[in-house]
Protein backbone atom coordinates (compact mmCIF):
# COMPACT_ATOMS: atom_id res chain seq x y z
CA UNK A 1 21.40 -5.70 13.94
CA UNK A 2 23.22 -6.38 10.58
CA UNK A 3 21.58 -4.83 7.97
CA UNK A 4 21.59 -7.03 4.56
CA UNK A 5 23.76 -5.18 1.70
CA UNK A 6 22.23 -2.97 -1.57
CA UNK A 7 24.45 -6.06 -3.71
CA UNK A 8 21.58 -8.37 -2.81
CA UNK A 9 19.37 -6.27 -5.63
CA UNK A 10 21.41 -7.23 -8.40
CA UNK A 11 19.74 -9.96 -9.04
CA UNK A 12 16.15 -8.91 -8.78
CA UNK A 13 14.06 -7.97 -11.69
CA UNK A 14 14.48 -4.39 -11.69
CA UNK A 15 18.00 -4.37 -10.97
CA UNK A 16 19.47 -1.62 -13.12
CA UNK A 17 16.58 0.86 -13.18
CA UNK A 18 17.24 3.69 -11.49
CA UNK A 19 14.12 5.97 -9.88
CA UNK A 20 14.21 9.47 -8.73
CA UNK A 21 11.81 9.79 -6.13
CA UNK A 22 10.33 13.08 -5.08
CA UNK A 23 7.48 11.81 -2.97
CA UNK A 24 5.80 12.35 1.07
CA UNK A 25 3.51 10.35 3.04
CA UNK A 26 2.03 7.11 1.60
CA UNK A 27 1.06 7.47 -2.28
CA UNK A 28 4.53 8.60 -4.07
CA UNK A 29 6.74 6.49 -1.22
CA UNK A 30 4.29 3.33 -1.70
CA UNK A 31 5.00 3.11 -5.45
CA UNK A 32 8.85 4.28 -4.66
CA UNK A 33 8.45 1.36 -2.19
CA UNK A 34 7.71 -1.25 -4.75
CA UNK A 35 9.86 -0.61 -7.08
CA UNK A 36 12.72 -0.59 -4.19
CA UNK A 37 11.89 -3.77 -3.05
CA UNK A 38 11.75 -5.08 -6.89
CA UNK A 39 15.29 -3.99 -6.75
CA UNK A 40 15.43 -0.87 -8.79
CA UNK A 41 17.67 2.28 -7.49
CA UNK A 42 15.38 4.40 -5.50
CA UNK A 43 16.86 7.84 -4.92
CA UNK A 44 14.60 9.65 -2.58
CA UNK A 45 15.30 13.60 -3.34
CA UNK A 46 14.02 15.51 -0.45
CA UNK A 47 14.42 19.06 1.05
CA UNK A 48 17.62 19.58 3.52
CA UNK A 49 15.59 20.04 6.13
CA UNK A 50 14.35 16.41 4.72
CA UNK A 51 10.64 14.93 4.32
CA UNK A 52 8.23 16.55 6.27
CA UNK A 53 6.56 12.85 7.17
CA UNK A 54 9.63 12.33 8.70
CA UNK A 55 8.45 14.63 11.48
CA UNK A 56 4.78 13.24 11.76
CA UNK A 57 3.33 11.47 15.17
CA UNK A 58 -0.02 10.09 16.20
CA UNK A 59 -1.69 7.76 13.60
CA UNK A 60 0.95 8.83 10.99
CA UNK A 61 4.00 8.54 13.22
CA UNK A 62 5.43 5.19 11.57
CA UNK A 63 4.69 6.49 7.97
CA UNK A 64 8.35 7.07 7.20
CA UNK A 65 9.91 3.64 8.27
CA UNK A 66 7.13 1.83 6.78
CA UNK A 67 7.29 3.44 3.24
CA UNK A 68 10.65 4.24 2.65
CA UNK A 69 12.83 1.13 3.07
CA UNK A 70 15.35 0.09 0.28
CA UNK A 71 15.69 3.50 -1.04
CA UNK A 72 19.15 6.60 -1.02
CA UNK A 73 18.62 9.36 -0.06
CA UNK A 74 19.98 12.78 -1.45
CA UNK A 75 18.89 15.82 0.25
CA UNK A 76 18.97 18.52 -2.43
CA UNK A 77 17.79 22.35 -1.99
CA UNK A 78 15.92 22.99 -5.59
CA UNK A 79 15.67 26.34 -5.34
CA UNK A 80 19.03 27.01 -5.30
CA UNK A 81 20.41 26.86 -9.25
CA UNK A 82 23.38 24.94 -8.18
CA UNK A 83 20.88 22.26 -6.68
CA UNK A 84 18.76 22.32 -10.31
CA UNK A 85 21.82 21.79 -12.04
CA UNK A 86 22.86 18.64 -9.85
CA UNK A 87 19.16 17.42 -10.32
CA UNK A 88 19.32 17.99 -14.00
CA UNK A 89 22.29 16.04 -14.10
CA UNK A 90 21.61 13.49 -12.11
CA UNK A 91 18.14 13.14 -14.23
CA UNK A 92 20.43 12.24 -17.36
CA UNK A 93 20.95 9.14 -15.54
CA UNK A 94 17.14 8.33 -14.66
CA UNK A 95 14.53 6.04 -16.06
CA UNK A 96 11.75 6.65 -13.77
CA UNK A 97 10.47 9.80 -11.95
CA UNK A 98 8.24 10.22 -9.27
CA UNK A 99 6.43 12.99 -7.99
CA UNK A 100 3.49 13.22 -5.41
CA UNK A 101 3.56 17.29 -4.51
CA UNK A 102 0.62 19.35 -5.01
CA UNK A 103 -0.07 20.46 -8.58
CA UNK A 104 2.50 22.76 -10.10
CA UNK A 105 5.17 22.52 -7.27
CA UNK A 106 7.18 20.51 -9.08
CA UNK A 107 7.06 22.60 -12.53
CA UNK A 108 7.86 25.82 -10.04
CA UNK A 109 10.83 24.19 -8.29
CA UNK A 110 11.94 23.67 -12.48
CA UNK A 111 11.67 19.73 -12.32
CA UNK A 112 8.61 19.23 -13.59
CA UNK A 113 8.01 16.90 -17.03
CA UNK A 114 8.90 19.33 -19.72
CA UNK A 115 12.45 20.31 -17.78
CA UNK A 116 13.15 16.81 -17.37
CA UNK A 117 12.36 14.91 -20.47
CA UNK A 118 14.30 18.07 -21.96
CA UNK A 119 17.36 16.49 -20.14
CA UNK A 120 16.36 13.11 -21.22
CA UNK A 121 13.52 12.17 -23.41
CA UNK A 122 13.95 8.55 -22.11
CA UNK A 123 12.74 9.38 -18.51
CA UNK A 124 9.10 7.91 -17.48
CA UNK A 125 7.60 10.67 -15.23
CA UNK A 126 5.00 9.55 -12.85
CA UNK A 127 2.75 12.06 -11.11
CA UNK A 128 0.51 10.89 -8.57
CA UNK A 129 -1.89 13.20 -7.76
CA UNK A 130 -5.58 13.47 -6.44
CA UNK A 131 -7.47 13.38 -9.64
CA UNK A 132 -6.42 12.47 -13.30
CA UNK A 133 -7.28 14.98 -16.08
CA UNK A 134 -10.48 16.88 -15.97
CA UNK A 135 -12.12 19.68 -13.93
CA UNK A 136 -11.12 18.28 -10.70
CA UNK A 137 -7.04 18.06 -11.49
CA UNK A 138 -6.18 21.20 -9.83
CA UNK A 139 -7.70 20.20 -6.55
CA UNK A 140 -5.50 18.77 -3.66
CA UNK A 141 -6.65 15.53 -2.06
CA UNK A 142 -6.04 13.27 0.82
CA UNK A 143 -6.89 9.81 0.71
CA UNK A 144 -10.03 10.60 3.36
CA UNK A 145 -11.33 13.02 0.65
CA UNK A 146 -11.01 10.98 -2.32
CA UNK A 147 -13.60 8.08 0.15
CA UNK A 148 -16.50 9.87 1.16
CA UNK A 149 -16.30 11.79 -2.51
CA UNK A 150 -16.15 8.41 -4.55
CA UNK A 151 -18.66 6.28 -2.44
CA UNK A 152 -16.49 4.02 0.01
CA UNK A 153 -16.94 6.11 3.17
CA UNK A 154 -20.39 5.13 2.60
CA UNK A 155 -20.27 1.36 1.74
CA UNK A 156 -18.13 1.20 4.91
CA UNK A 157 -20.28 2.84 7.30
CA UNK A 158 -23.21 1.91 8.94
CA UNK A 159 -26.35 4.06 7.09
CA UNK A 160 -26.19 7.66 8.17
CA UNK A 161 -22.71 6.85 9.66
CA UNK A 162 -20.04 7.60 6.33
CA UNK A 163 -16.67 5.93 7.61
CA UNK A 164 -13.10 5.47 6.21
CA UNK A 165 -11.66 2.44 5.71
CA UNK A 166 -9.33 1.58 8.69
CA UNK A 167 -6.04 1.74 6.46
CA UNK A 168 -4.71 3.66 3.36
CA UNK A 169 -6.31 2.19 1.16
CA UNK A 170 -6.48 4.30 -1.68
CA UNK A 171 -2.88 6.03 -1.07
CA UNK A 172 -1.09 2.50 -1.33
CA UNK A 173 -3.67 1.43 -4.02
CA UNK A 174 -2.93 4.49 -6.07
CA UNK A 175 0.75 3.81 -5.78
CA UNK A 176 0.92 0.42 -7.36
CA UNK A 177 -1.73 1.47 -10.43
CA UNK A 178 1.30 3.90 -10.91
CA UNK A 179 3.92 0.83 -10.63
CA UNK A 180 1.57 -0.96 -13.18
CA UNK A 181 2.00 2.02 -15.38
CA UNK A 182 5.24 2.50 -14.91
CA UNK A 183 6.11 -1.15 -15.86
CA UNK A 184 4.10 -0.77 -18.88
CA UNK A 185 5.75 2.61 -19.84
CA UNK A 186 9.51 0.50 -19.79
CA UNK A 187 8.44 -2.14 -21.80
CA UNK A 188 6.83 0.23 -23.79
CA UNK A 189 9.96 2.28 -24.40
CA UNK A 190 11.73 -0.98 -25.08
CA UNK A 191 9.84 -1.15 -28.43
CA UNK A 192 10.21 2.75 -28.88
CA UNK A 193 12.97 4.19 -26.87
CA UNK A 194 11.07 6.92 -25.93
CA UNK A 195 9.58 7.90 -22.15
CA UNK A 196 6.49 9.24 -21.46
CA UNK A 197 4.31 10.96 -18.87
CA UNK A 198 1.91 8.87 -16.88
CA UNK A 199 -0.80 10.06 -13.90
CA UNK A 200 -2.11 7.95 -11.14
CA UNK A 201 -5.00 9.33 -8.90
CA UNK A 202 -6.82 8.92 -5.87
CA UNK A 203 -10.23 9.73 -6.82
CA UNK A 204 -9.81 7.64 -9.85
CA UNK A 205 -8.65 4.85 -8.19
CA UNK A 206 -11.30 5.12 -5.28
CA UNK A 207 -14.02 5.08 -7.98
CA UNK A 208 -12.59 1.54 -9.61
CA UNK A 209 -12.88 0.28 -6.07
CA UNK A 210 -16.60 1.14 -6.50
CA UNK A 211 -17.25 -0.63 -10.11
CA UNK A 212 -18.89 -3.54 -8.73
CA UNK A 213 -21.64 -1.39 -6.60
CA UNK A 214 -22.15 0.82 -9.31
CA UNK A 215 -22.75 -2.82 -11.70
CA UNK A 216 -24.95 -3.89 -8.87
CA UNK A 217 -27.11 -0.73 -9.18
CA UNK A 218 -27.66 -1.61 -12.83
CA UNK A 219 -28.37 -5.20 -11.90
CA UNK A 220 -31.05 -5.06 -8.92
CA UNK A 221 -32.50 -1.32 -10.08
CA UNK A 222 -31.94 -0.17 -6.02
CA UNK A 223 -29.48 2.06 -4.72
CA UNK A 224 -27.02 0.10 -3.25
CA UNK A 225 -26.73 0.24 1.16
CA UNK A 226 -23.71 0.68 2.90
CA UNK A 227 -22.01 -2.66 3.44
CA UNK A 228 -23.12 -3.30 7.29
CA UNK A 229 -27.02 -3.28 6.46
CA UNK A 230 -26.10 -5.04 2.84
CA UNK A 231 -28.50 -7.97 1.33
CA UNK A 232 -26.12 -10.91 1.66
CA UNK A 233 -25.41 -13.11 -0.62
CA UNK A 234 -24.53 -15.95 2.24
CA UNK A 235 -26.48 -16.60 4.79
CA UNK A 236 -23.68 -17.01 7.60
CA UNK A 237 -21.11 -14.38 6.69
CA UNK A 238 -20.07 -12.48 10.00
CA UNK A 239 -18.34 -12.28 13.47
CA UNK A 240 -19.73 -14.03 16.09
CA UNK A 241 -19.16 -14.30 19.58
CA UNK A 242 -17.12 -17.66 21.80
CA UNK A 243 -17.00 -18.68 24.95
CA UNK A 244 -14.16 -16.80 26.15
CA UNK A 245 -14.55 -13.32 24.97
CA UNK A 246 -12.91 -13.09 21.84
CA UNK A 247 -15.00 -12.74 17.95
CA UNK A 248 -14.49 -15.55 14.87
CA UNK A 249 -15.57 -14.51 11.68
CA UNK A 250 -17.45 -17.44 9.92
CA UNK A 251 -18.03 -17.48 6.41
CA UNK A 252 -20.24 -20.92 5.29
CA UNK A 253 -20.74 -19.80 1.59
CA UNK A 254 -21.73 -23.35 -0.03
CA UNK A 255 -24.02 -26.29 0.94
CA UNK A 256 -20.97 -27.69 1.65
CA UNK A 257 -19.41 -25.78 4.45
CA UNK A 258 -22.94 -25.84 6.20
CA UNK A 259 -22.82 -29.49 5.96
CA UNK A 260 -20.18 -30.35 7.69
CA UNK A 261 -20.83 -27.50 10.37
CA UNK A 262 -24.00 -28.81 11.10
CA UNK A 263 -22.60 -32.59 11.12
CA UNK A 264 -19.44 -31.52 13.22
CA UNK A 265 -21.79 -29.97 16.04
CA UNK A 266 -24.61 -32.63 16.30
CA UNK A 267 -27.48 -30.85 14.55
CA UNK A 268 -28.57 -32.95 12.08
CA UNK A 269 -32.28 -31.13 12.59
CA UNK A 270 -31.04 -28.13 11.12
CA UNK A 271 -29.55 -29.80 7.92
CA UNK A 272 -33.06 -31.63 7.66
CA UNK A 273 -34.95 -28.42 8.43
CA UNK A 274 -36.08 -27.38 5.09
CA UNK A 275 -35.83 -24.27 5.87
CA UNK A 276 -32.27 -24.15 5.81
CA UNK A 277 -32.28 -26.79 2.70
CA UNK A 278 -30.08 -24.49 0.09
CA UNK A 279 -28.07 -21.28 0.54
CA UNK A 280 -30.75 -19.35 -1.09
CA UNK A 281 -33.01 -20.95 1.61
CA UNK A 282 -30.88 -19.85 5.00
CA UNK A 283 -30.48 -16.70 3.28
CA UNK A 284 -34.29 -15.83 3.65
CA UNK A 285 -34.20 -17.65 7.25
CA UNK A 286 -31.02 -15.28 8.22
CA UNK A 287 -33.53 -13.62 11.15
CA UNK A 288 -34.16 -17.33 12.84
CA UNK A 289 -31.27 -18.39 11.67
CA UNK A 290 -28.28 -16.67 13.05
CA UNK A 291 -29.14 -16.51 16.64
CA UNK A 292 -29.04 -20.62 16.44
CA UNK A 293 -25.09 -20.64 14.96
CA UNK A 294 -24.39 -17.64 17.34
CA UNK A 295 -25.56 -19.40 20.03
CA UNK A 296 -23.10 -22.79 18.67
CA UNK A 297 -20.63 -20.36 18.24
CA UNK A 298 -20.80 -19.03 21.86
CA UNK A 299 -20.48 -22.35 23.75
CA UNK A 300 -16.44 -22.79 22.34
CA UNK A 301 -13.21 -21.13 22.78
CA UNK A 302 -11.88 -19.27 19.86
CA UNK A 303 -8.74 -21.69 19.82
CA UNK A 304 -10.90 -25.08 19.96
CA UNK A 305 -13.23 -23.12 16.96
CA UNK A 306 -9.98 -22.18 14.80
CA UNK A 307 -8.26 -25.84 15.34
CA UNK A 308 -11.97 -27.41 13.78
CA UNK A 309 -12.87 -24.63 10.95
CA UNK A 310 -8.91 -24.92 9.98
CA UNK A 311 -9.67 -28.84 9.90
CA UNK A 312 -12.89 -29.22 8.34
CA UNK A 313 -12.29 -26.72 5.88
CA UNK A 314 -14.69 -24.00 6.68
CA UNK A 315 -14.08 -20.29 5.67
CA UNK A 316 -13.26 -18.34 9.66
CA UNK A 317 -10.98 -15.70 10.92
CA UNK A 318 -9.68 -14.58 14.42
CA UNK A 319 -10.72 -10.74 14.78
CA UNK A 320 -7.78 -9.48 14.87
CA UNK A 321 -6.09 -6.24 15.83
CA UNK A 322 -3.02 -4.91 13.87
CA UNK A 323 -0.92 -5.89 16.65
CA UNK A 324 -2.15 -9.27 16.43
CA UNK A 325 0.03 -9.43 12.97
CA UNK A 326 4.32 -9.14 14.69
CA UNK A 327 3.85 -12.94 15.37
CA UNK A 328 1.41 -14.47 12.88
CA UNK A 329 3.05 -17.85 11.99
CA UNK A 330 1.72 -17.33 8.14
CA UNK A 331 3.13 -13.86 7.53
CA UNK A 332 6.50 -15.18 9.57
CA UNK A 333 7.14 -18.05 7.25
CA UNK A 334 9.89 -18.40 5.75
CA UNK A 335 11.53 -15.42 6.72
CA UNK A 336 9.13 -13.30 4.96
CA UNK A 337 8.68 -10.28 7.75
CA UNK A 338 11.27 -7.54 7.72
CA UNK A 339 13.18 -6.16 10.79
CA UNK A 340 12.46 -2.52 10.45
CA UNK A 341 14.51 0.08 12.41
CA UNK A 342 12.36 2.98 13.79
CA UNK A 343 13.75 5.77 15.77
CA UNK A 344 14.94 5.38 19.28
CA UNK A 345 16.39 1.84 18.43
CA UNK A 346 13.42 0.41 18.29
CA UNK A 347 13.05 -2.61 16.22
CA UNK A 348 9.88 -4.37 14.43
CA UNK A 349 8.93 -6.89 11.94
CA UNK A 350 6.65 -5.39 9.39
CA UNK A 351 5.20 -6.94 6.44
CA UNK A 352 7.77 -7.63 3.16
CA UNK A 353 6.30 -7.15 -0.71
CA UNK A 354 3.43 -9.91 -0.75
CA UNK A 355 3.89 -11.26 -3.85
CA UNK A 356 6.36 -14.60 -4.27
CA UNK A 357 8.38 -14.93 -7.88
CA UNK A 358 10.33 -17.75 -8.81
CA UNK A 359 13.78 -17.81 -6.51
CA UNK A 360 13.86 -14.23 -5.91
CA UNK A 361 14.20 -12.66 -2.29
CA UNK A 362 12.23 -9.65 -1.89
CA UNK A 363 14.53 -8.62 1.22
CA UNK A 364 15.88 -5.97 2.91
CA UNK A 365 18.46 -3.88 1.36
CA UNK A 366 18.48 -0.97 3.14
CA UNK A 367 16.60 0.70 6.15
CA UNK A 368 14.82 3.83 5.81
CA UNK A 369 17.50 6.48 5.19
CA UNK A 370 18.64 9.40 7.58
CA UNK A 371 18.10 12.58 5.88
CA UNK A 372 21.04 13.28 2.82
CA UNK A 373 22.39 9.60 3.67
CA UNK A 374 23.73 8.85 0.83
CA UNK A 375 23.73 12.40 -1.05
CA UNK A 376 28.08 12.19 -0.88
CA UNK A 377 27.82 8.64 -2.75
CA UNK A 378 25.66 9.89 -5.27
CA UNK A 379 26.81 13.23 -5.87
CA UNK A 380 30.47 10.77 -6.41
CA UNK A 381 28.50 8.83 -8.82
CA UNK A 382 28.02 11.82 -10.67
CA UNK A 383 31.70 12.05 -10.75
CA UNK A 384 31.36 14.93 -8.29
CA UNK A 385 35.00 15.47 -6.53
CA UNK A 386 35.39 15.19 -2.63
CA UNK A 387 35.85 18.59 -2.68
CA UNK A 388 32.89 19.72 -4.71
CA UNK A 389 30.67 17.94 -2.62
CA UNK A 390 31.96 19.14 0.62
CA UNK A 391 31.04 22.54 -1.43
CA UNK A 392 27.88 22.00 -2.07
CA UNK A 393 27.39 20.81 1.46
CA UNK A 394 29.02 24.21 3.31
CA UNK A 395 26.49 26.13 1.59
CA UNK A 396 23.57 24.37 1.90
CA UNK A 397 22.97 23.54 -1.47
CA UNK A 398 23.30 19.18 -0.20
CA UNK A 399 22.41 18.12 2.99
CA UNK A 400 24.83 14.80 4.18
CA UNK A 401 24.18 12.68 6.57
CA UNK A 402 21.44 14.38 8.86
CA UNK A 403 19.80 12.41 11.56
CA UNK A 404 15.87 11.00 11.00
């Protein structure tokens, strides 16, 4: 496969900001991620022995490929003083740091806010952590923590049954409130030429997730129930059943979508059932109600149901499975999945940066690097001799090169 070139970011919008990324697993690489894909120079700074998520498997084992596209990398031993000083140099050069270790690694290993800023007071240094400020900060967190403590573990379970959502949720969400940040901190600095320091959280972020329950509580004066035993608002809002095995999620939200589901199927009894008049009215008839559209439901194929909702403009969805995604015609238009290389030579398309922006092609650049990858080219951008670098390299200070 031909990989596209690094030239293609020169015309994106953060062309010309360069990040130093010291980041694992999904929250630091997620907002390293989007800023990569936005175009800036994402210089992943890992251990020799390189990331440990690298070297994860089971439910984790495609972390790496996923997160860390359209990034260098530069394998760099911090302990060592001759590794500090590289850093320290190459941090003159910075504009953005990131940094998702546990609290105080990065101040131990010497590259923590007040070393770097001391280098260069224009850096923005980005720590996402667990918690913000406050009598939780020095706690470590995983995104699992962060939602059964703020309240979504519960709203997704069943009652009794606390569950986690079935993705990262919080991790990636926690990663782009610290590209929103960061974005704000450079236009910030534009006006005062200074960098700053700026936090993003799990816990905190989890708990802005749960701003509308905790409204709703002030609302209705009731507790609010997980989500699967909820009072809807609708009163057909669910999965349901066809003919051939499969589940459609049906969503008729308005007078109108109930209208022309009724019409469409030949049951002009219901829509002159009183009963079922207004919204409000098949809300209270849900128990007599839903076993009549399951039952509609139940007599079609999923296909022939998709091909009439899609026409008559009702709210539905296939239940899908992530698998279900590698050949979706609306994620595939217009090029917009990216062939990602994985180890083994396997190849897969995987979602690009869902957001479109006037001409600009969010693209590949680069695939996730090997370990020290590029750690000769930067080191040269330093203005590092051949020699010095194959140096640093025979004593372990740099890591070049190493296979994922």
């Amino acid at each position: 496969m031909t990989e596209p070139g690094p030239s293609l970011s020169a015309s994106l919008p953060l062309a010309g900001i360069r990040v130093l990324e010291f980041c694992h697993t999904i929250m630091g690489p997620t907002a390293g991620l989007i800023l990569a894909d936005l175009g800036a120079d994402v210089i992943k700074i890992e251990p020799v022995a390189g990331d440990h998520t690298r070297r994860l498997y089971g439910f984790a084992a495609g972390f790496f490929p996923t997160f860390n596209r359209n990034k260098r990398s530069l394998a760099l031993d911090l302990k060592a003083g001759e590794g500090r000083a590289l850093l320290y140099r190459l941090a003159q050069t910075a504009d953005v740091v990131l940094e998702n270790y546990a609290p105080g690694t990065m101040d131990r290993l010497g590259a923590g806010y007040a070393d770097l800023t001391a280098k260069n007071p224009r850096i923005i240094y980005c720590a996402l952590k667990g918690f913000l400020s406050g009598p939780y900060e020095h706690r470590p967190a995983l995104d699992e923590v962060v939602q059964f403590m703020a309240g979504l573990a519960y709203m997704t379970g069943p009652p009794g049954q606390p569950l986690r959502a079935g993705a990262s949720v919080v991790d990636i969400m926690g990663g782009m409130f610290a590209v929103i940040g960061i974005q704000a901190a450079l236009r910030e600095r534009e006006r005062t030429g200074r960098g700053q320091m700026i936090k993003s959280a799990l816990f905190e972020s989890t708990a802005f997730l749960m701003m509308s329950h905790m409204a709703g509580e002030v609302v209705t004066g009731r507790p609010m129930p997980p989500m699967p035993s909820r009072q809807g608002a609708w009163a057909i809002y669910e999965p349901f059943s066809t003919a051939d095995g499969q589940q459609i999620f049906v969503g008729l939200t308005s007078d109108g979508h109930w209208r022309r589901f009724c019409e469409h199927f030949g049951r002009q009894d219901l829509l002159q059932d009183p009963a079922y008049k207004t919204n409000e009215d098949r809300v209270r008839a849900r128990p007599t109600l839903l076993p009549i559209v399951a039952a509609i439901v139940a007599q079609h194929k999923l296909a022939e149901l998709a091909e009439l909702f899609d026409r008559i403009d009702i709210p539905f969805a296939p239940v899908a499975k992530p698998g279900d995604l590698f050949d979706d015609p609306q994620l595939n238009a217009g090029g917009r999945m990216l062939e990602i290389a994985f180890a083994g030579g396997r190849h897969a398309k995987l979602p690009r940066l869902p957001i479109e922006m006037s001409e600009h092609d969010f693209a590949l650049r680069r695939q996730a690097p090997r370990i020290g990858e590029h750690s000769s080219e930067i080191l040269a951008e330093l203005g590092l001799a051949e020699k010095e670098i194959g140096g640093l390299i025979k004593r372990g200070v740099v890591a070049a090169g190493e296979a994922s």
